[in-house]
N, C-alpha and C. Protein backbone atom coordinates (compact mmCIF):
# COMPACT_ATOMS: atom_id res chain seq x y z
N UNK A 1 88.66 103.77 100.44
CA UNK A 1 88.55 104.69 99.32
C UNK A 1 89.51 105.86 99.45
N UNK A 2 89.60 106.44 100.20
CA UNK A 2 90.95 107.65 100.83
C UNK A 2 92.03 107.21 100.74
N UNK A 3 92.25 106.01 100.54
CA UNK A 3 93.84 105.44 100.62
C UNK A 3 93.90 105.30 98.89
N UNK A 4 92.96 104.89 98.23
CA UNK A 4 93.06 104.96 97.04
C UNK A 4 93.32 106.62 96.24
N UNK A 5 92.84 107.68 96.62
CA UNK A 5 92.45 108.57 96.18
C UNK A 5 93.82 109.02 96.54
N UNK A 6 94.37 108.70 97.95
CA UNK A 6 95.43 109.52 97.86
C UNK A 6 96.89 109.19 97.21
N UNK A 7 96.86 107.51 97.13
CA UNK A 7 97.74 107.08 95.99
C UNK A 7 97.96 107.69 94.55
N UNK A 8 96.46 107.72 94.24
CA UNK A 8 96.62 108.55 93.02
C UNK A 8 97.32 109.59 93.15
N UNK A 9 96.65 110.35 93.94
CA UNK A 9 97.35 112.25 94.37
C UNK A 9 98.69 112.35 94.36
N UNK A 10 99.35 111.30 94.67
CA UNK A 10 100.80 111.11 94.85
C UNK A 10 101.68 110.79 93.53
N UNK A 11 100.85 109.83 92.91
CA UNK A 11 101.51 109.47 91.48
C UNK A 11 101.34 110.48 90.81
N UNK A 12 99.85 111.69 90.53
CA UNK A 12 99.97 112.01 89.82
C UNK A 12 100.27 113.24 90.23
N UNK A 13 100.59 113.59 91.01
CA UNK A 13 101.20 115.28 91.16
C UNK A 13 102.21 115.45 91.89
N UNK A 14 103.07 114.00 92.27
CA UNK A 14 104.28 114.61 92.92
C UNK A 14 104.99 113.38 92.64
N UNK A 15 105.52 112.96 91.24
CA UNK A 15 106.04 112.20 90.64
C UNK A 15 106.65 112.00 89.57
N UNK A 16 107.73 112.13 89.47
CA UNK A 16 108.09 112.21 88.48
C UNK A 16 109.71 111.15 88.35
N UNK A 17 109.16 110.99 87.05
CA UNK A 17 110.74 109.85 86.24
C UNK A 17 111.44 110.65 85.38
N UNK A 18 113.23 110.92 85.73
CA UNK A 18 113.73 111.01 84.95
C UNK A 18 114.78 109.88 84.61
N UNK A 19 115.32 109.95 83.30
CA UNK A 19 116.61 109.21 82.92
C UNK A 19 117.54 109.67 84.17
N UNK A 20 118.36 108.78 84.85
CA UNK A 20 119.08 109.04 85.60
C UNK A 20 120.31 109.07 85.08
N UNK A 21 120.42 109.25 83.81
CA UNK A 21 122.01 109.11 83.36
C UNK A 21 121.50 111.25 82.84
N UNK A 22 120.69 111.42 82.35
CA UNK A 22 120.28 112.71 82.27
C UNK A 22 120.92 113.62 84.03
N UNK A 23 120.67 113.31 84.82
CA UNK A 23 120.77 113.98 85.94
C UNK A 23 122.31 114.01 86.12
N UNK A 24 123.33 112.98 85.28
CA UNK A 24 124.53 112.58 85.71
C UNK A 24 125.03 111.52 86.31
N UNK A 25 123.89 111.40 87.12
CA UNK A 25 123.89 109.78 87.68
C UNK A 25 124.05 108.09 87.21
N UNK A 26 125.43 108.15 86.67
CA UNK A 26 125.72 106.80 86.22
C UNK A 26 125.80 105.42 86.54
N UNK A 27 125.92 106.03 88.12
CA UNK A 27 125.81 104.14 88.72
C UNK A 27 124.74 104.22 89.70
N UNK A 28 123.78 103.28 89.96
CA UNK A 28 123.21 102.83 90.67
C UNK A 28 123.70 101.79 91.28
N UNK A 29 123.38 101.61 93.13
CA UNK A 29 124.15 100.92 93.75
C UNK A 29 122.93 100.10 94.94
N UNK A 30 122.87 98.93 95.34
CA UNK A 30 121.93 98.68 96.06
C UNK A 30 123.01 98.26 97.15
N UNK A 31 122.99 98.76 98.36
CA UNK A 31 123.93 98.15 99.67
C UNK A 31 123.03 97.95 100.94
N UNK A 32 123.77 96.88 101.61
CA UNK A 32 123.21 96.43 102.48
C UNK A 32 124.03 96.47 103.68
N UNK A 33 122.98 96.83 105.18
CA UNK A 33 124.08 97.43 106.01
C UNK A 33 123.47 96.57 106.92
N UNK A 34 124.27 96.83 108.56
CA UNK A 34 124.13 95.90 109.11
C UNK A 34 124.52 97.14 110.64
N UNK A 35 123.63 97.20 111.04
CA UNK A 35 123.98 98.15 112.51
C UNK A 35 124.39 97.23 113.39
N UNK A 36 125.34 98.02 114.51
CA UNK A 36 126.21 97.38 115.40
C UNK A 36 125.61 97.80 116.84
N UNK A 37 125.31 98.80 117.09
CA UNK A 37 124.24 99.34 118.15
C UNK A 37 123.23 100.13 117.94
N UNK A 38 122.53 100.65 119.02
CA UNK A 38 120.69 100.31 118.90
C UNK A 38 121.49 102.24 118.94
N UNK A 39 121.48 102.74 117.31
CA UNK A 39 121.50 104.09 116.78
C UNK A 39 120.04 104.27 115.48
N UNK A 40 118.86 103.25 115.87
CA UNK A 40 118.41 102.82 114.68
C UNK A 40 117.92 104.29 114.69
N UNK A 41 117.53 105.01 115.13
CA UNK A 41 116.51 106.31 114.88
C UNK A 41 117.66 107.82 114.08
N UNK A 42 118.99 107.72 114.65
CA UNK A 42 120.15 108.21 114.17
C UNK A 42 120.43 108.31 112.67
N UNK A 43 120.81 107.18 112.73
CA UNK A 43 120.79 106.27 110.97
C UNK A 43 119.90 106.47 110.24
N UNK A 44 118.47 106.15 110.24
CA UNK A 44 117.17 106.77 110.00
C UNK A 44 117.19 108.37 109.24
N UNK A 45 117.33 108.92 110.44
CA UNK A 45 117.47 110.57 110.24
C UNK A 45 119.08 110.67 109.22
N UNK A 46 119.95 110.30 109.39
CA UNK A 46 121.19 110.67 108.22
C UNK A 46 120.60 109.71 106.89
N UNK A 47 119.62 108.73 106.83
CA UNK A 47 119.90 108.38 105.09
C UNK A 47 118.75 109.53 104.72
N UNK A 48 117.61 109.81 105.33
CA UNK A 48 116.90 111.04 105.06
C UNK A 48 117.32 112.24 104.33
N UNK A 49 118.55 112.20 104.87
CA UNK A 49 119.27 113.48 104.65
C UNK A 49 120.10 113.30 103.38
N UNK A 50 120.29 112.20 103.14
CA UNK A 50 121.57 112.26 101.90
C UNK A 50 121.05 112.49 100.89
N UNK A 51 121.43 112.97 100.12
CA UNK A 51 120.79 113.25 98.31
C UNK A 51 121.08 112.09 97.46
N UNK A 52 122.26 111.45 97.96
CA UNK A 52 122.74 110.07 97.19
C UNK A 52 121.75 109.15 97.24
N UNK A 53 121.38 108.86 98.89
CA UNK A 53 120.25 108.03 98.85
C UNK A 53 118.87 108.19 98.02
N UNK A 54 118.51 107.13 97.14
CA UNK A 54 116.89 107.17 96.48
C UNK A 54 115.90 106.81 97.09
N UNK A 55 116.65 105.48 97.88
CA UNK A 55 115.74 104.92 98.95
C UNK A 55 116.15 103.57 99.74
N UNK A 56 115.79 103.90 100.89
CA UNK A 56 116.46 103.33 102.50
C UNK A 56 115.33 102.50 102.93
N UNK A 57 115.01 101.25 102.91
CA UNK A 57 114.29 100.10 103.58
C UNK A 57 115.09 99.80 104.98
N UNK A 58 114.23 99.90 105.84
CA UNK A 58 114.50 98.86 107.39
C UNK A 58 113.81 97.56 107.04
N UNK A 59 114.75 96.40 107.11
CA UNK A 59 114.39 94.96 106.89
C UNK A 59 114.49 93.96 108.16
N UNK A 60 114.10 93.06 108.04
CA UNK A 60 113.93 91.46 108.75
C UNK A 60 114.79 90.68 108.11
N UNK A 61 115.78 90.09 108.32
CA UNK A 61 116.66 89.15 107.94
C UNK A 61 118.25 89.14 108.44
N UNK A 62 119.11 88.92 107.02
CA UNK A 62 120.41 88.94 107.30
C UNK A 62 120.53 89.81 107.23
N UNK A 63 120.21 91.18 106.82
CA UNK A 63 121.11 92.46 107.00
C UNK A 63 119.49 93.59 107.92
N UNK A 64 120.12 94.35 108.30
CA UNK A 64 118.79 96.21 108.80
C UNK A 64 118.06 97.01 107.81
N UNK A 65 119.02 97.13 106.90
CA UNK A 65 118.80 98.18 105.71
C UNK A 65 119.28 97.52 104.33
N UNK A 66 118.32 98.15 103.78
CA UNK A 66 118.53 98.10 102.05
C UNK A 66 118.36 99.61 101.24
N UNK A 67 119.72 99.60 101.01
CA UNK A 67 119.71 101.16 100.50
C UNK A 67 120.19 101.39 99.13
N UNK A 68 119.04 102.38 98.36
CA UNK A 68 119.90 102.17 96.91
C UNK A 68 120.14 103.64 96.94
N UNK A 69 121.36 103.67 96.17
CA UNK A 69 122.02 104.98 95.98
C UNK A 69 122.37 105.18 94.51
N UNK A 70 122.84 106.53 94.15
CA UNK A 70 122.85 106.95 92.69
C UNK A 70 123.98 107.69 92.98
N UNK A 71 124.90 107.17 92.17
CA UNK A 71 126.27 108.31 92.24
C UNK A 71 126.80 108.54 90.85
N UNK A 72 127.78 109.64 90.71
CA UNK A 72 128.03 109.94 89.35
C UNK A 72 128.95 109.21 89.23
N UNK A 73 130.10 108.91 89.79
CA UNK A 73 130.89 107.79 89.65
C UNK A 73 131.56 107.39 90.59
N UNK A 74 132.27 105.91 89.90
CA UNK A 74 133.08 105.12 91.30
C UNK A 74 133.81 105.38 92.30
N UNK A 75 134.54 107.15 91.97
CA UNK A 75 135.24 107.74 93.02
C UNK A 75 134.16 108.39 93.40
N UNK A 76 133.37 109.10 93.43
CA UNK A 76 132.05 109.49 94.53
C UNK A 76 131.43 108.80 95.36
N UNK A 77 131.00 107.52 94.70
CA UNK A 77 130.93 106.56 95.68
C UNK A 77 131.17 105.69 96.55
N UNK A 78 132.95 105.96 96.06
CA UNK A 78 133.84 105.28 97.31
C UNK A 78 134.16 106.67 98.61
N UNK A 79 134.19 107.75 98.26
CA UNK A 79 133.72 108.56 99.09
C UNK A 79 132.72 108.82 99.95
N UNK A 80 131.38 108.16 99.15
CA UNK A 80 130.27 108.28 99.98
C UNK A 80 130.01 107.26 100.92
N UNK A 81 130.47 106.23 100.57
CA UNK A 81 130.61 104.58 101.03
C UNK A 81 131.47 105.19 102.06
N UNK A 82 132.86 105.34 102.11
CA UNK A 82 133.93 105.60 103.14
C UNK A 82 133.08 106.31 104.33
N UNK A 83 132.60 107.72 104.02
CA UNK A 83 132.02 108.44 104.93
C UNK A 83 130.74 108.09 105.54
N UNK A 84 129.54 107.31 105.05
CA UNK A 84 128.17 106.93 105.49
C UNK A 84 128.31 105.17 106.01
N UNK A 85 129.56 104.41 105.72
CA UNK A 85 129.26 103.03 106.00
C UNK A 85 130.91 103.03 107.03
N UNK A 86 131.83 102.90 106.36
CA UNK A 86 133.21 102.62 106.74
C UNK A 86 133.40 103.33 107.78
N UNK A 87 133.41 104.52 108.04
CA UNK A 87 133.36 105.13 109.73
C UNK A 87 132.67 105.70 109.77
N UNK A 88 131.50 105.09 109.97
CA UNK A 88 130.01 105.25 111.09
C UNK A 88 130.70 103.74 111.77
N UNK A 89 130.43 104.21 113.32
CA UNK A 89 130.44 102.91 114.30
C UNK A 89 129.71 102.41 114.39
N UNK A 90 128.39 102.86 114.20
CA UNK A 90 126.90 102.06 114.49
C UNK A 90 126.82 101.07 112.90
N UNK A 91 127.78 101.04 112.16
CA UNK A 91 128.05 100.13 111.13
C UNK A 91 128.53 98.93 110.83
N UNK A 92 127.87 97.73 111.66
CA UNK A 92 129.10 96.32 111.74
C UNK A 92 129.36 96.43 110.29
N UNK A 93 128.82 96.31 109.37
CA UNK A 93 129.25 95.73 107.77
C UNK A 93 128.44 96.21 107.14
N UNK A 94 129.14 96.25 105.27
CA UNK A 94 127.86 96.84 104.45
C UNK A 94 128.46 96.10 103.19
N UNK A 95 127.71 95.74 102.64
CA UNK A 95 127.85 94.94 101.10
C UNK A 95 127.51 96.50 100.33
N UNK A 96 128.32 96.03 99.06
CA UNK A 96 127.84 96.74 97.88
C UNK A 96 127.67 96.11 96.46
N UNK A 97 126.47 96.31 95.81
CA UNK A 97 125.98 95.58 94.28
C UNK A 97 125.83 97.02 93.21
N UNK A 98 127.06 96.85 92.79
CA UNK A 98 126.74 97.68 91.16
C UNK A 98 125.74 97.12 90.28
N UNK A 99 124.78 98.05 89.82
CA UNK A 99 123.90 97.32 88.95
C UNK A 99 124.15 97.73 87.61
N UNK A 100 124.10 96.54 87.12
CA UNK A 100 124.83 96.48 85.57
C UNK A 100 124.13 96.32 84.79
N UNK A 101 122.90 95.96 84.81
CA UNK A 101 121.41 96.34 83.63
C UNK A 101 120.20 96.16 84.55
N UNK A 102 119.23 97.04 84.35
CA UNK A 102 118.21 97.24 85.56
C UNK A 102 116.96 96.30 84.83
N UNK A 103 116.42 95.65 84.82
CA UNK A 103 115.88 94.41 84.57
C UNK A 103 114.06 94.77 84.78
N UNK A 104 113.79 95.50 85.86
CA UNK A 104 112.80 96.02 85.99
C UNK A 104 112.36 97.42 86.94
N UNK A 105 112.11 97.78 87.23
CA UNK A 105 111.73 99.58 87.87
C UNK A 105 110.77 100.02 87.74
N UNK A 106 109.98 100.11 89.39
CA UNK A 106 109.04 100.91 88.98
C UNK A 106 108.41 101.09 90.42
N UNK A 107 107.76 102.24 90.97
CA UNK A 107 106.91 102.30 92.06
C UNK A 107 105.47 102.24 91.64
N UNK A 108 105.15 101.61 90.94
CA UNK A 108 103.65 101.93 90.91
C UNK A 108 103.16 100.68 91.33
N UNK A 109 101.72 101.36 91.79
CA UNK A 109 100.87 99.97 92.80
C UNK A 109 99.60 99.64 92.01
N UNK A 110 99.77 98.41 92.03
CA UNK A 110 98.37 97.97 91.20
C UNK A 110 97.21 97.98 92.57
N UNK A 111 96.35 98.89 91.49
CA UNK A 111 95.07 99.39 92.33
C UNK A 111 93.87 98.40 92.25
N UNK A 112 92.61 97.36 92.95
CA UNK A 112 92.23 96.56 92.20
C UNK A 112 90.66 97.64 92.55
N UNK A 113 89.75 97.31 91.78
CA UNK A 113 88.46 98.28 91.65
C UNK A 113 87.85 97.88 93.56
N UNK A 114 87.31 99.17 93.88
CA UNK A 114 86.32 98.92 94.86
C UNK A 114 85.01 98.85 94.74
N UNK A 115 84.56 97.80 95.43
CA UNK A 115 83.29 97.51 95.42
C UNK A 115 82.41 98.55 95.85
């Protein structure tokens, strides 16, 4: 019941959606990185920090991270790309996906009733 109550608390008082083209933010970018040495707690603490970043997943698979970012445009984000992926050493590789119509979006969690 506390885990429910505090989901709510979260959606409803410290949440908010805007148009991201309102903020300036024209491209959304989902990239995928791939660490080269054990800096995982490093890395961690710098996507924390970026304002670009929306949000940074640690994954299981072919890549470490799944990171989506919001930039105002393609020269900002080849800047930001250059400086956070291209020389960082703890960076073997990083894909990048422009998203070109967003199909679905959303953080909300379906709550089911408690007994």
């Amino acid at each position: 019941m506390l885990i429910v109550i505090y989901l709510l608390y979260v959606k409803l008082s410290e949440t908010i959606h805007i148009n991201r083209l309102l903020g300036g933010r024209h491209l959304f970018l989902l990239n995928k990185a791939e660490k080269s040495h054990d800096h995982l707690d490093e890395f961690r603490r710098s996507m924390q920090s970026l304002e670009d970043v929306q949000q940074c997943y640690y994954v299981a698979g072919h890549t470490d991270f799944i990171i989506i970012v919001t930039s105002t445009d393609m020269a900002a984000y080849e800047e930001f790309s250059r400086q956070v992926f291209t020389d960082n050493p703890n960076i073997r590789r990083f894909h990048s996906n422009v998203v070109v119509n967003r199909v679905k979006s959303g953080l909300q969690v379906p709550i089911s009733e408690v007994d």
